[in-house]
PDB file of N, CA and C in Angstrom:
ATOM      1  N   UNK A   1       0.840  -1.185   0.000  1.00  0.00           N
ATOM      2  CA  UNK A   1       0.000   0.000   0.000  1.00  0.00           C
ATOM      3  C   UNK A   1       0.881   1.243   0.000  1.00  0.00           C
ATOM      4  N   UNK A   2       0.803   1.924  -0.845  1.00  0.00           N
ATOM      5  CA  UNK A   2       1.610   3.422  -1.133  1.00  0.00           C
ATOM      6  C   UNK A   2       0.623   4.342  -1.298  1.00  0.00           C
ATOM      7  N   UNK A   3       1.284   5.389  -0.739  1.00  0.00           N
ATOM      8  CA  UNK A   3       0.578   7.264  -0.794  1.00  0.00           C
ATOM      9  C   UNK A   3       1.580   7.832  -1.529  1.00  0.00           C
ATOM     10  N   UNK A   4       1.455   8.017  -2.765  1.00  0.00           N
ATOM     11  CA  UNK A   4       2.268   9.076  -3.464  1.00  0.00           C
ATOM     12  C   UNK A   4       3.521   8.161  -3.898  1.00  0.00           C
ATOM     13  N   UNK A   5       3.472   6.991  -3.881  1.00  0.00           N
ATOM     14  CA  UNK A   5       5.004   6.990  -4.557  1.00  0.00           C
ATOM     15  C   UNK A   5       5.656   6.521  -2.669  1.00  0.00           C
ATOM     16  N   UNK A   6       5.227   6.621  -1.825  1.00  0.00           N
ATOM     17  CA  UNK A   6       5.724   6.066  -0.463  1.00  0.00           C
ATOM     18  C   UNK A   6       5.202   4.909   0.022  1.00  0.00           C
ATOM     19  N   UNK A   7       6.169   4.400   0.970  1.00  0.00           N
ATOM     20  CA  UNK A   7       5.978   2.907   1.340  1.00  0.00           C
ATOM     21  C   UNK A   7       5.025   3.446   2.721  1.00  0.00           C
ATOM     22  N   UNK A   8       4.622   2.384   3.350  1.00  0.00           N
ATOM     23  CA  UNK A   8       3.399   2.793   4.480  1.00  0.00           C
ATOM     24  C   UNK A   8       4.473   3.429   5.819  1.00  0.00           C
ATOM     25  N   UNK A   9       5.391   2.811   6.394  1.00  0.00           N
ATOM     26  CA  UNK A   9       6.398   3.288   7.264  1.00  0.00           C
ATOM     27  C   UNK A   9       6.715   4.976   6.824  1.00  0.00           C
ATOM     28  N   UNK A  10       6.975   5.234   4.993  1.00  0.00           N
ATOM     29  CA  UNK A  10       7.614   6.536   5.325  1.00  0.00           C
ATOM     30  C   UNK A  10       6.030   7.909   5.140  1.00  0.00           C
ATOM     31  N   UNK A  11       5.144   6.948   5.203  1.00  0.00           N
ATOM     32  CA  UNK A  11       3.878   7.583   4.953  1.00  0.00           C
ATOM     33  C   UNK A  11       3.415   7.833   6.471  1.00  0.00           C
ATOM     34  N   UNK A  12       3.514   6.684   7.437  1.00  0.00           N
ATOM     35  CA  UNK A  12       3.346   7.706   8.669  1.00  0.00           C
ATOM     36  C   UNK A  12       4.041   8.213   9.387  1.00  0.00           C
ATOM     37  N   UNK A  13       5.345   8.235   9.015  1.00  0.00           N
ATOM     38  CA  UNK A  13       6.635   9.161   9.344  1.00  0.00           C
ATOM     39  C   UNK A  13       6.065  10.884   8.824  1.00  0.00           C
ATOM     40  N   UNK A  14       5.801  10.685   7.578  1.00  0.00           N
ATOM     41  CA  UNK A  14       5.377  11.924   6.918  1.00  0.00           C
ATOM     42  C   UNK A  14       4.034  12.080   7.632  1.00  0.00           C
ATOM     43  N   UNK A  15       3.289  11.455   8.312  1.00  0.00           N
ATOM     44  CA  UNK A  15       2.035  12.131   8.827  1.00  0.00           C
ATOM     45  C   UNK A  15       2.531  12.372   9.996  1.00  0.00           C
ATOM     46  N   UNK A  16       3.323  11.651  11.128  1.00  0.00           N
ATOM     47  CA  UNK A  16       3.857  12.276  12.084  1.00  0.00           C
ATOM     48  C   UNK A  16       4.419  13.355  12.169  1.00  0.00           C
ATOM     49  N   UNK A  17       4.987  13.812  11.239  1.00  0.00           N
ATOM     50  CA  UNK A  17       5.896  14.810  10.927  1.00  0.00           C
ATOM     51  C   UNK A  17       4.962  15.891  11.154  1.00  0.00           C
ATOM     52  N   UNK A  18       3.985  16.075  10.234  1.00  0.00           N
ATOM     53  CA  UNK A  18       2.797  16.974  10.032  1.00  0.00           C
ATOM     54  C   UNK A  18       2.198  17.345  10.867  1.00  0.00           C
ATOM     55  N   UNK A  19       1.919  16.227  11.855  1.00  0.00           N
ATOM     56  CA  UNK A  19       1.105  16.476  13.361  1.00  0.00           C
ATOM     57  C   UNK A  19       2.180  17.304  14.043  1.00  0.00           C
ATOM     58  N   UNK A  20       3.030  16.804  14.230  1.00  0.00           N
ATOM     59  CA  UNK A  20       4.619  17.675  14.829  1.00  0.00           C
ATOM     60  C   UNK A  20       4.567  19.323  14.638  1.00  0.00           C
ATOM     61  N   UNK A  21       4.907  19.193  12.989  1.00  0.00           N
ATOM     62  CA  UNK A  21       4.637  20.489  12.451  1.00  0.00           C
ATOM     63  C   UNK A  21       3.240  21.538  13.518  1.00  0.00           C
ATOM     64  N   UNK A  22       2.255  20.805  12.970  1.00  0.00           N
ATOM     65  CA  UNK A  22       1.074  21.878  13.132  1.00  0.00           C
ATOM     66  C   UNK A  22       1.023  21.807  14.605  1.00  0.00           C
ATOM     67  N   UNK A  23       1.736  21.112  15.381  1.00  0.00           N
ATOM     68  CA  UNK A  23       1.202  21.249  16.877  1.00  0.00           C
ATOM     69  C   UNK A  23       2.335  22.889  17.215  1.00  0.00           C
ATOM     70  N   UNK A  24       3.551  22.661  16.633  1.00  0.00           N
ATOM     71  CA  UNK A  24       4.604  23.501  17.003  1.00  0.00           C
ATOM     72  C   UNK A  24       3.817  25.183  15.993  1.00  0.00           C
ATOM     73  N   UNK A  25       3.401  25.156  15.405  1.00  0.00           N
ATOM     74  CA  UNK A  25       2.885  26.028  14.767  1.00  0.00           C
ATOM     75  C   UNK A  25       1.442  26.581  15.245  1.00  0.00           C
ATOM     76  N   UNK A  26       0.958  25.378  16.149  1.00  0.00           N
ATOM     77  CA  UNK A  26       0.039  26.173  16.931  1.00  0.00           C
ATOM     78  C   UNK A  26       0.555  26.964  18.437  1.00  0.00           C
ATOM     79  N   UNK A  27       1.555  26.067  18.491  1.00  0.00           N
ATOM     80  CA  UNK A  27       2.241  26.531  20.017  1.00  0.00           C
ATOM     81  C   UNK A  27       2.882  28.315  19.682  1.00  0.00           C
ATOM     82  N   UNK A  28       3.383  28.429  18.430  1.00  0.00           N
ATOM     83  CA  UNK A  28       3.645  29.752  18.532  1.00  0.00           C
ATOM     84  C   UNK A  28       2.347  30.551  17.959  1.00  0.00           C
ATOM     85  N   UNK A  29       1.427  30.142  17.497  1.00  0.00           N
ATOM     86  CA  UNK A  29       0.540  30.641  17.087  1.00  0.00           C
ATOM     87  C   UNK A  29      -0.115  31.396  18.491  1.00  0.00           C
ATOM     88  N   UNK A  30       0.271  30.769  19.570  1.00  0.00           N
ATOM     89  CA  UNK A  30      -0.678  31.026  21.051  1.00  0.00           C
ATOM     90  C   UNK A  30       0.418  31.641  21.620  1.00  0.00           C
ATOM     91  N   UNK A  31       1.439  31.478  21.133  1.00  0.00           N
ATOM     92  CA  UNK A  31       2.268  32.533  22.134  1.00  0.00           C
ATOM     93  C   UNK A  31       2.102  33.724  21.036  1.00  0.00           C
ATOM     94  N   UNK A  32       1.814  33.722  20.111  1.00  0.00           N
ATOM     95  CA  UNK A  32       1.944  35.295  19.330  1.00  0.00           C
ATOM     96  C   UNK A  32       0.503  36.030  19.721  1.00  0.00           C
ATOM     97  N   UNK A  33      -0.036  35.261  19.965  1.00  0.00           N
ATOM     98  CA  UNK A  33      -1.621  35.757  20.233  1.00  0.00           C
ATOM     99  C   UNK A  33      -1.594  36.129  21.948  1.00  0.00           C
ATOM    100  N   UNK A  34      -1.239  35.757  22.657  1.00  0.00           N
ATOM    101  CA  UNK A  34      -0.467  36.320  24.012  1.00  0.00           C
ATOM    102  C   UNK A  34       0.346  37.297  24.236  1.00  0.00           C
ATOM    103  N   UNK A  35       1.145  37.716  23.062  1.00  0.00           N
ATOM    104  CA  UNK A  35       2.059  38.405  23.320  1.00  0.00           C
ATOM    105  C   UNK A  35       1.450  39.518  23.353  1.00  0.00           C
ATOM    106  N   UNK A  36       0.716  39.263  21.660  1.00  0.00           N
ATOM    107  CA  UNK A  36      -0.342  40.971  21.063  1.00  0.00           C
ATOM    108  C   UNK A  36      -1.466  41.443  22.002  1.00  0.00           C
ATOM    109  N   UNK A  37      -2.308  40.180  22.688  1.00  0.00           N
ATOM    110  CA  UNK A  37      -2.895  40.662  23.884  1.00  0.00           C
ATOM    111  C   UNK A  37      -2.255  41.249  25.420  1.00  0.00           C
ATOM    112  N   UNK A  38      -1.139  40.916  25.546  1.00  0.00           N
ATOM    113  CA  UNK A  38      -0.159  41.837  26.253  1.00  0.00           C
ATOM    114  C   UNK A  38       0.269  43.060  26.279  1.00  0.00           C
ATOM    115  N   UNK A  39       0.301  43.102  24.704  1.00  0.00           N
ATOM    116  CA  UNK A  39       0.789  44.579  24.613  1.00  0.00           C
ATOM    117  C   UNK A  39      -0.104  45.368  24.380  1.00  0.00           C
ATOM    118  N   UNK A  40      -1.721  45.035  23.704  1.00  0.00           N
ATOM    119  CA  UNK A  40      -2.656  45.329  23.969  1.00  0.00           C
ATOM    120  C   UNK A  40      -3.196  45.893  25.173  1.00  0.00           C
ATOM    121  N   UNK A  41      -3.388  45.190  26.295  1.00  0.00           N
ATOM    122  CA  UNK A  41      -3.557  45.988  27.483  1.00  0.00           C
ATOM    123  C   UNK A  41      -2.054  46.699  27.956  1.00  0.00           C
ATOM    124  N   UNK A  42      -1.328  46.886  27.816  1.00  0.00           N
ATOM    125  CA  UNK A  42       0.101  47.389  27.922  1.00  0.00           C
ATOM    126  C   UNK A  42      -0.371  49.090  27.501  1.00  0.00           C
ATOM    127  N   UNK A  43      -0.529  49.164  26.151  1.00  0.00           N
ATOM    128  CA  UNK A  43      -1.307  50.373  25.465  1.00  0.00           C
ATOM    129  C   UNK A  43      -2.523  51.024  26.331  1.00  0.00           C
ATOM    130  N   UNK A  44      -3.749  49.823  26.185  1.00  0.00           N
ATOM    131  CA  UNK A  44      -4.512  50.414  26.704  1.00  0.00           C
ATOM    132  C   UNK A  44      -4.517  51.596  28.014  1.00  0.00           C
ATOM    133  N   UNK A  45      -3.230  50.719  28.822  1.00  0.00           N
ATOM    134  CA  UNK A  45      -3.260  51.757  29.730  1.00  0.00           C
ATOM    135  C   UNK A  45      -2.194  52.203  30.003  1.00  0.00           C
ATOM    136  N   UNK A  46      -1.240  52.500  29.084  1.00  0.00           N
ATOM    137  CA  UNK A  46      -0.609  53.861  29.216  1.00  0.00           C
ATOM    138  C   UNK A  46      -1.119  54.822  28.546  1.00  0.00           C
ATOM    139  N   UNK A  47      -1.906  54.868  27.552  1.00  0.00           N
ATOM    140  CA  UNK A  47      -2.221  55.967  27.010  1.00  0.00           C
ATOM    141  C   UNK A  47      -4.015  55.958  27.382  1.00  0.00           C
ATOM    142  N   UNK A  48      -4.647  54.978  28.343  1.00  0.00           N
ATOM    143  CA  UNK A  48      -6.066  55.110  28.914  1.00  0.00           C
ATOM    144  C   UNK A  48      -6.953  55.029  27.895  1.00  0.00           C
ATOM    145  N   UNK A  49      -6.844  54.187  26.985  1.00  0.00           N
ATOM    146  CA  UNK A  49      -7.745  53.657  26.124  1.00  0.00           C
ATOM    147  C   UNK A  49      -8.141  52.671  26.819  1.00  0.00           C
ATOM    148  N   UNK A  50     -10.407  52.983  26.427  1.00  0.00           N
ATOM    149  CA  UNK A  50     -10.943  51.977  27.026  1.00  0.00           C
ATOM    150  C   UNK A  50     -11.333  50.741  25.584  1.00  0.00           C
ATOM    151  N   UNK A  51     -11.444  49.765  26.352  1.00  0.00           N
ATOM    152  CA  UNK A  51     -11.642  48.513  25.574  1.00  0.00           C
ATOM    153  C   UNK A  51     -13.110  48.816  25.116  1.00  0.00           C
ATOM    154  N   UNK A  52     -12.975  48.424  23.337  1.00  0.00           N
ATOM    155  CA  UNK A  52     -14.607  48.722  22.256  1.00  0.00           C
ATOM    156  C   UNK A  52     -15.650  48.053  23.609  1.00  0.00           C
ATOM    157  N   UNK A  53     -16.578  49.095  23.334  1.00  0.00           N
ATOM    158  CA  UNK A  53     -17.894  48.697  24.170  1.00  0.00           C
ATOM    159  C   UNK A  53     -17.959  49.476  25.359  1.00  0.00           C
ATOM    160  N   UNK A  54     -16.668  49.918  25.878  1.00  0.00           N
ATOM    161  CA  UNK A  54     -16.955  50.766  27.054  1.00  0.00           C
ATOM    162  C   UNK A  54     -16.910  51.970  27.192  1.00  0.00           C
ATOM    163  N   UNK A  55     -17.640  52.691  28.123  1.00  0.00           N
ATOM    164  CA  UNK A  55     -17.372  54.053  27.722  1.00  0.00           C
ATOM    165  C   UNK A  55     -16.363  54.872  28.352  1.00  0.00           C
ATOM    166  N   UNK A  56     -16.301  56.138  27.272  1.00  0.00           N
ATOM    167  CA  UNK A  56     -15.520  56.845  26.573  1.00  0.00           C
ATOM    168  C   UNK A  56     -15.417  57.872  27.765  1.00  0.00           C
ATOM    169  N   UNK A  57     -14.516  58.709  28.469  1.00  0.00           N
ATOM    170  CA  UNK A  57     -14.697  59.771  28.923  1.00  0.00           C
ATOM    171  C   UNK A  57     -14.127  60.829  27.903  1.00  0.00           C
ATOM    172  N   UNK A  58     -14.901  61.519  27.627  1.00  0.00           N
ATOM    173  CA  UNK A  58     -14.425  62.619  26.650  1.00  0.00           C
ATOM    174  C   UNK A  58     -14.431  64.195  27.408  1.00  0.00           C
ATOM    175  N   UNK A  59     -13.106  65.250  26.573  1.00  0.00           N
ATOM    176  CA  UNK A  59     -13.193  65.956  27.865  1.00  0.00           C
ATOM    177  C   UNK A  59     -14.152  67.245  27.120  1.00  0.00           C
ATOM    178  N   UNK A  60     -14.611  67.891  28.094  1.00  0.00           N
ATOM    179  CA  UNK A  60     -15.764  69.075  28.025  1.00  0.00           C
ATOM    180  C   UNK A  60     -14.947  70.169  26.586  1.00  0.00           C
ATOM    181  N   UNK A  61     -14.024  70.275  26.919  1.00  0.00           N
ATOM    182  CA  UNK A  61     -13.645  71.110  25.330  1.00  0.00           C
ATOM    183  C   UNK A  61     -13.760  70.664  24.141  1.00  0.00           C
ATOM    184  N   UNK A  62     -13.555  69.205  24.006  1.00  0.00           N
ATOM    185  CA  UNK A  62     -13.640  68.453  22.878  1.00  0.00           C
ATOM    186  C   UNK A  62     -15.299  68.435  22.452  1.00  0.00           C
ATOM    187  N   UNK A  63     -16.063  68.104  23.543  1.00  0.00           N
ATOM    188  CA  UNK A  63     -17.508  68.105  23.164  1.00  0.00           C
ATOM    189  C   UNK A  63     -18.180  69.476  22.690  1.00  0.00           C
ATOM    190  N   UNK A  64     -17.902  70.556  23.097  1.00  0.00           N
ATOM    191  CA  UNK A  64     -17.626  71.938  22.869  1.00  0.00           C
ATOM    192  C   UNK A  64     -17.744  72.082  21.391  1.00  0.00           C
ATOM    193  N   UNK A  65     -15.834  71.782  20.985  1.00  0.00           N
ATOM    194  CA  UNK A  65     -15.468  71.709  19.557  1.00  0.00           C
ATOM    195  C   UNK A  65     -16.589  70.628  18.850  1.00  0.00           C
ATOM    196  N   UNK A  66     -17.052  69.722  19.032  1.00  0.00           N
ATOM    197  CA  UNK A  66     -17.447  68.776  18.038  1.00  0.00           C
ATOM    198  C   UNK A  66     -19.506  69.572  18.044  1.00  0.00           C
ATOM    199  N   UNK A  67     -19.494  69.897  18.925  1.00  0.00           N
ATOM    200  CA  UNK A  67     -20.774  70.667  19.113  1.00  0.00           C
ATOM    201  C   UNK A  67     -21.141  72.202  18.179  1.00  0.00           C
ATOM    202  N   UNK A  68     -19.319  72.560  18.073  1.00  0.00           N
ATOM    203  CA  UNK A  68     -19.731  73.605  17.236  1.00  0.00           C
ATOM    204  C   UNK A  68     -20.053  75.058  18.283  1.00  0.00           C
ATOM    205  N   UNK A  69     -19.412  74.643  19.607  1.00  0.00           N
ATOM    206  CA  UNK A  69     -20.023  76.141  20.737  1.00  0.00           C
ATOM    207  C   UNK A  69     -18.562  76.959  20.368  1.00  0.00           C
ATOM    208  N   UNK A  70     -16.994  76.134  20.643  1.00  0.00           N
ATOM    209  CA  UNK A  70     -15.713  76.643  20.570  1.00  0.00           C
ATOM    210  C   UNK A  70     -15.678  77.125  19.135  1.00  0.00           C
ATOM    211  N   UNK A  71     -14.819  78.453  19.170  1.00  0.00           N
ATOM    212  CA  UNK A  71     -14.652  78.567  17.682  1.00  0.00           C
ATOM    213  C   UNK A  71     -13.506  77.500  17.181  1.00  0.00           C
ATOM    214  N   UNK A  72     -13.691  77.100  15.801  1.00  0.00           N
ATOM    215  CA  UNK A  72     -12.755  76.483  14.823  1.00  0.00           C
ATOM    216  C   UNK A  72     -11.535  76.980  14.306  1.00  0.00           C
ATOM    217  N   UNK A  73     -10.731  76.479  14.309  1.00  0.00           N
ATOM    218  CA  UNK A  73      -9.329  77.434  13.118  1.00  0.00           C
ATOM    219  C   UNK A  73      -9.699  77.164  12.555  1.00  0.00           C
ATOM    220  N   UNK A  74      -9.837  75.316  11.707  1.00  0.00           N
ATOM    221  CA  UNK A  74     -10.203  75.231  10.667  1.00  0.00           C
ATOM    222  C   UNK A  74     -11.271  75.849   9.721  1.00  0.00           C
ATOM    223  N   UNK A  75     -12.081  77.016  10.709  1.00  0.00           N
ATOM    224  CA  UNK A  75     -12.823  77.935   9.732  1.00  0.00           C
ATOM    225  C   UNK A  75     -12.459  78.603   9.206  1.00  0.00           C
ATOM    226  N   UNK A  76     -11.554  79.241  10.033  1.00  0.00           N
ATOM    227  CA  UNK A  76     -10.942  80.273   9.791  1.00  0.00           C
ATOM    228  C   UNK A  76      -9.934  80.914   8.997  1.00  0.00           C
ATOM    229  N   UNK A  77      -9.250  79.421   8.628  1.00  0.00           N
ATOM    230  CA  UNK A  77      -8.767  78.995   7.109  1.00  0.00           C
ATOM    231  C   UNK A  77      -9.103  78.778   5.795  1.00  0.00           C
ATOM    232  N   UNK A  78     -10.312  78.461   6.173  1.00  0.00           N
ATOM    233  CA  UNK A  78     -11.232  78.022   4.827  1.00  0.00           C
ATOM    234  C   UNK A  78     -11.265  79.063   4.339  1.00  0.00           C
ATOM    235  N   UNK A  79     -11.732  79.464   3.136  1.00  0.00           N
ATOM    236  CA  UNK A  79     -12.358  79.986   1.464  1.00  0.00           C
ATOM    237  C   UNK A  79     -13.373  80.891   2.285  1.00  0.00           C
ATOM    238  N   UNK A  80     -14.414  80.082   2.612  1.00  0.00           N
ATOM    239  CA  UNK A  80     -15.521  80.918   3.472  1.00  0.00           C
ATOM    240  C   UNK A  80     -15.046  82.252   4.572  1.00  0.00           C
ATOM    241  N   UNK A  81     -14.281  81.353   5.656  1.00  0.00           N
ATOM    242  CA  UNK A  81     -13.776  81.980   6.317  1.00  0.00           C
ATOM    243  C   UNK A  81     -13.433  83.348   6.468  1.00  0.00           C
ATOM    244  N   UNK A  82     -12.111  83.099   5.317  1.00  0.00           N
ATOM    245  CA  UNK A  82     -11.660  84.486   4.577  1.00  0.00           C
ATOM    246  C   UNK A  82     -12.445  85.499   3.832  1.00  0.00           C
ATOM    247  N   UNK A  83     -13.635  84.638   3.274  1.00  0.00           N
ATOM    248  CA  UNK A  83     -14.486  85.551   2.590  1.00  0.00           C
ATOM    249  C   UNK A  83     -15.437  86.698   3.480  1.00  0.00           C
ATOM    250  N   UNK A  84     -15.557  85.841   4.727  1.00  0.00           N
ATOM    251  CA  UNK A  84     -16.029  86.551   5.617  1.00  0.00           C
ATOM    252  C   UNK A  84     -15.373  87.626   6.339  1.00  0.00           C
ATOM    253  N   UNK A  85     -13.938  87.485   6.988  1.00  0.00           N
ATOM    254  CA  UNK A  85     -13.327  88.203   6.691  1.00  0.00           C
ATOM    255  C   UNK A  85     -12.937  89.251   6.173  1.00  0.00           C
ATOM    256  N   UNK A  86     -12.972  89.155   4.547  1.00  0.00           N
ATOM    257  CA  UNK A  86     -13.219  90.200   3.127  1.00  0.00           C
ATOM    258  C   UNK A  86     -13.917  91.240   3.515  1.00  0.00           C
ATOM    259  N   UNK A  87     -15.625  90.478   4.200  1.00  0.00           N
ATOM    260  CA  UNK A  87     -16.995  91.467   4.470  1.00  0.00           C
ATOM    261  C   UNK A  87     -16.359  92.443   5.762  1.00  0.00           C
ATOM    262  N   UNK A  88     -15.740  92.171   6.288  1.00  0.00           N
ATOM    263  CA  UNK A  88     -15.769  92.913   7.512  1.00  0.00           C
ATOM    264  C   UNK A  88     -14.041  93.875   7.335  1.00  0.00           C
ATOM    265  N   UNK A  89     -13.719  93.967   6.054  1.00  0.00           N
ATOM    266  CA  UNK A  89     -12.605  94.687   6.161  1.00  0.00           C
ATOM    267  C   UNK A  89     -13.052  96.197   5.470  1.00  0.00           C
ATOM    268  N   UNK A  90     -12.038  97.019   5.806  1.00  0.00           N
ATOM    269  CA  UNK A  90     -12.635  98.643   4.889  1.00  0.00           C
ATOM    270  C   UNK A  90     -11.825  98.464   3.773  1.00  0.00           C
ATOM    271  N   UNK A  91     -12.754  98.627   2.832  1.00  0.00           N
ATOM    272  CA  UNK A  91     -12.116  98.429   1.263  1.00  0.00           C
ATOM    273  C   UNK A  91     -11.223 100.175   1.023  1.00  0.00           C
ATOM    274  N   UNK A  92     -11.885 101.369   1.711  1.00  0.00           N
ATOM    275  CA  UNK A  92     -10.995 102.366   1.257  1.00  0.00           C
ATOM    276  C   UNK A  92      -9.343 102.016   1.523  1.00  0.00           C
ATOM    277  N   UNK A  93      -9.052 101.733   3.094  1.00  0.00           N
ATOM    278  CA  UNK A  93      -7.619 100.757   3.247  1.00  0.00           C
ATOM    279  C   UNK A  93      -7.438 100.361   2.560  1.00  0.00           C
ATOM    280  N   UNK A  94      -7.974  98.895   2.045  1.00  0.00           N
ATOM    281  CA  UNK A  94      -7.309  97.752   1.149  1.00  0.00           C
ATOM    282  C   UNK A  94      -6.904  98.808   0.254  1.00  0.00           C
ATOM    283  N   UNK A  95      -7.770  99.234  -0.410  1.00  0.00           N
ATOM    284  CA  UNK A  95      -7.631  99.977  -1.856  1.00  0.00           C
ATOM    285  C   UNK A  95      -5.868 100.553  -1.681  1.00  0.00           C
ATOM    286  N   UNK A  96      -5.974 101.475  -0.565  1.00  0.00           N
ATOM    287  CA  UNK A  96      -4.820 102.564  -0.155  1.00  0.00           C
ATOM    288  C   UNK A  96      -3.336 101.427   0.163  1.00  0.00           C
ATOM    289  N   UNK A  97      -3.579 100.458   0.909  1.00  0.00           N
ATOM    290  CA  UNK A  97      -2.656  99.552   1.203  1.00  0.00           C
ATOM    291  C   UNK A  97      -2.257  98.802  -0.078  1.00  0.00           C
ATOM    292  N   UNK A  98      -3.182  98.624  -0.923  1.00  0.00           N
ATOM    293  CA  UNK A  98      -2.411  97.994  -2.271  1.00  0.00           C
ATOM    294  C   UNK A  98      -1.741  98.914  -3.173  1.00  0.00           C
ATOM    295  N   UNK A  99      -2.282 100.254  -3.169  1.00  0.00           N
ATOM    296  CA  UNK A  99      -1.955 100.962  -3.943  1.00  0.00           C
ATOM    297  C   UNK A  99      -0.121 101.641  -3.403  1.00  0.00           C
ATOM    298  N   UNK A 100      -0.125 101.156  -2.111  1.00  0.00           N
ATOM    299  CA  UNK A 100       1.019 101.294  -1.698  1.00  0.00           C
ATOM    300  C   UNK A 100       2.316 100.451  -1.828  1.00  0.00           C
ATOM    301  N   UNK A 101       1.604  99.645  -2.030  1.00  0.00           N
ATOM    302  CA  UNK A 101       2.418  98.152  -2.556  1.00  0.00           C
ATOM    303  C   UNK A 101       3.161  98.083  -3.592  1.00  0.00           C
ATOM    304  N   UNK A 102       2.112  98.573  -4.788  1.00  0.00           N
ATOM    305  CA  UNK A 102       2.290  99.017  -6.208  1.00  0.00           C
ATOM    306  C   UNK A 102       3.365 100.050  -6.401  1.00  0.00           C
ATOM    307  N   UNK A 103       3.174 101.365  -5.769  1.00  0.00           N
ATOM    308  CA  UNK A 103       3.907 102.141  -6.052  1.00  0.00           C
ATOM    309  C   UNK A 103       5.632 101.630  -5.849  1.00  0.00           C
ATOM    310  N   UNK A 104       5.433 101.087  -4.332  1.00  0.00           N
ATOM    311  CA  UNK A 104       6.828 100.466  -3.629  1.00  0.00           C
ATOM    312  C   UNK A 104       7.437  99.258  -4.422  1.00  0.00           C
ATOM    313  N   UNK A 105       6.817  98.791  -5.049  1.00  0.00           N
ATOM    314  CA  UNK A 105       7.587  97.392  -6.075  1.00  0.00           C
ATOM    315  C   UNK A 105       7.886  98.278  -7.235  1.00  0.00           C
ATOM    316  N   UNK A 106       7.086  99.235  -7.761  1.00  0.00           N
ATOM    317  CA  UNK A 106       7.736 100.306  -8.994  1.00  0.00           C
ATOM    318  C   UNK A 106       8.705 100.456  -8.596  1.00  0.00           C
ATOM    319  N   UNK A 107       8.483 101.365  -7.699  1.00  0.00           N
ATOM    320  CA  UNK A 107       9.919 101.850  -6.913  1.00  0.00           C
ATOM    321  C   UNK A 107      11.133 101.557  -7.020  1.00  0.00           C
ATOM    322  N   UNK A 108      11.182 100.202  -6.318  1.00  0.00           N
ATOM    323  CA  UNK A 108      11.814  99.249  -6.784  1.00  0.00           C
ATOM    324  C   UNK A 108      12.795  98.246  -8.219  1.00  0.00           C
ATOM    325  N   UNK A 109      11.276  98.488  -8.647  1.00  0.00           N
ATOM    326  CA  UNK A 109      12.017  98.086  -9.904  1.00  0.00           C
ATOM    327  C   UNK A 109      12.702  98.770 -10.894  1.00  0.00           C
ATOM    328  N   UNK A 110      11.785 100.210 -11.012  1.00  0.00           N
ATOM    329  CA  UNK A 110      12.613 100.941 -11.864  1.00  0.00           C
ATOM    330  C   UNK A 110      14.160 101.769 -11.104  1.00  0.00           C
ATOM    331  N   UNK A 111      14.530 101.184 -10.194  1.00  0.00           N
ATOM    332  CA  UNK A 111      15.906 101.262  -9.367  1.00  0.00           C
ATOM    333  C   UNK A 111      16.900 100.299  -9.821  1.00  0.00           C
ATOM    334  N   UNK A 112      16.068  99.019 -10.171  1.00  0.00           N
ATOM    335  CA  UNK A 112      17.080  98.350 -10.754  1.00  0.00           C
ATOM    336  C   UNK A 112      17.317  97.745 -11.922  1.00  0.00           C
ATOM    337  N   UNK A 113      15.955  98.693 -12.725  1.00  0.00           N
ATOM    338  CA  UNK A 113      16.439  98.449 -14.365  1.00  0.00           C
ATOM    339  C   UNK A 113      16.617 100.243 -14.580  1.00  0.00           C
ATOM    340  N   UNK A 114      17.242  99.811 -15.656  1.00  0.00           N
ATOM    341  CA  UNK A 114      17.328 101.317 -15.889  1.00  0.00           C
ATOM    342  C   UNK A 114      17.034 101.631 -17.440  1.00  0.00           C
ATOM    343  N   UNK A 115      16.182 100.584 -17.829  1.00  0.00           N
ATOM    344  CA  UNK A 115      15.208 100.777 -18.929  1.00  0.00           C
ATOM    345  C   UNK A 115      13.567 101.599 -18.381  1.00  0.00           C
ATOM    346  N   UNK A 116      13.624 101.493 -17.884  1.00  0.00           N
ATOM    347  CA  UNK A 116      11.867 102.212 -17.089  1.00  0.00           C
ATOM    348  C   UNK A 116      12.270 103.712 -16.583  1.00  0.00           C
TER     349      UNK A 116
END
């Protein structure tokens, strides 16, 4: 009786082997799964993470911000933001402050060409 081309002796040598194998491959399989649950609670509580399902203490500023009571930077960056911004500036300034700009980069430039 042969499996593959093997005599019955090297056929349950080769199944012993296998059992061998997968027992040693479960043995580290359970120490790797021990280890990660180790360091798992290791984490959890140095940095006070609670385990999914339990609750959360969250602190009063954060609920604040996510509520929308604290103001945002990130508004205040935005497109909108600035546009709002825009509304609440005096355009005679802007006007005067750019026009100052202008003159001072002329200035400038025709200093250091001397084609203009």
């Amino acid at each position: 009786m042969s499996h593959d081309g093997m005599s019955r002796e090297e056929y349950e040598e080769y199944q012993k082997q296998m059992v061998e194998e997968k027992m040693e491959r479960d043995a580290e399989y359970a120490t790797r799964k021990a280890e990660r649950a180790c360091l798992r609670t290791c984490l959890r509580e140095k940095y006070r993470i609670p385990k999914a399902g339990d609750d959360i203490d969250v602190p009063e500023e954060l609920i604040k911000m996510v509520d929308g009571e604290a103001p945002q930077e990130e508004e205040k960056e935005s497109i909108m933001g600035q546009m709002q911004n825009l509304q609440n500036m005096d355009m005679g300034q802007l006007k005067e402050k750019a026009h100052a700009t202008f003159v001072e980069m002329k200035s400038k430039a025709e200093e250091k060409c001397t084609l203009m």
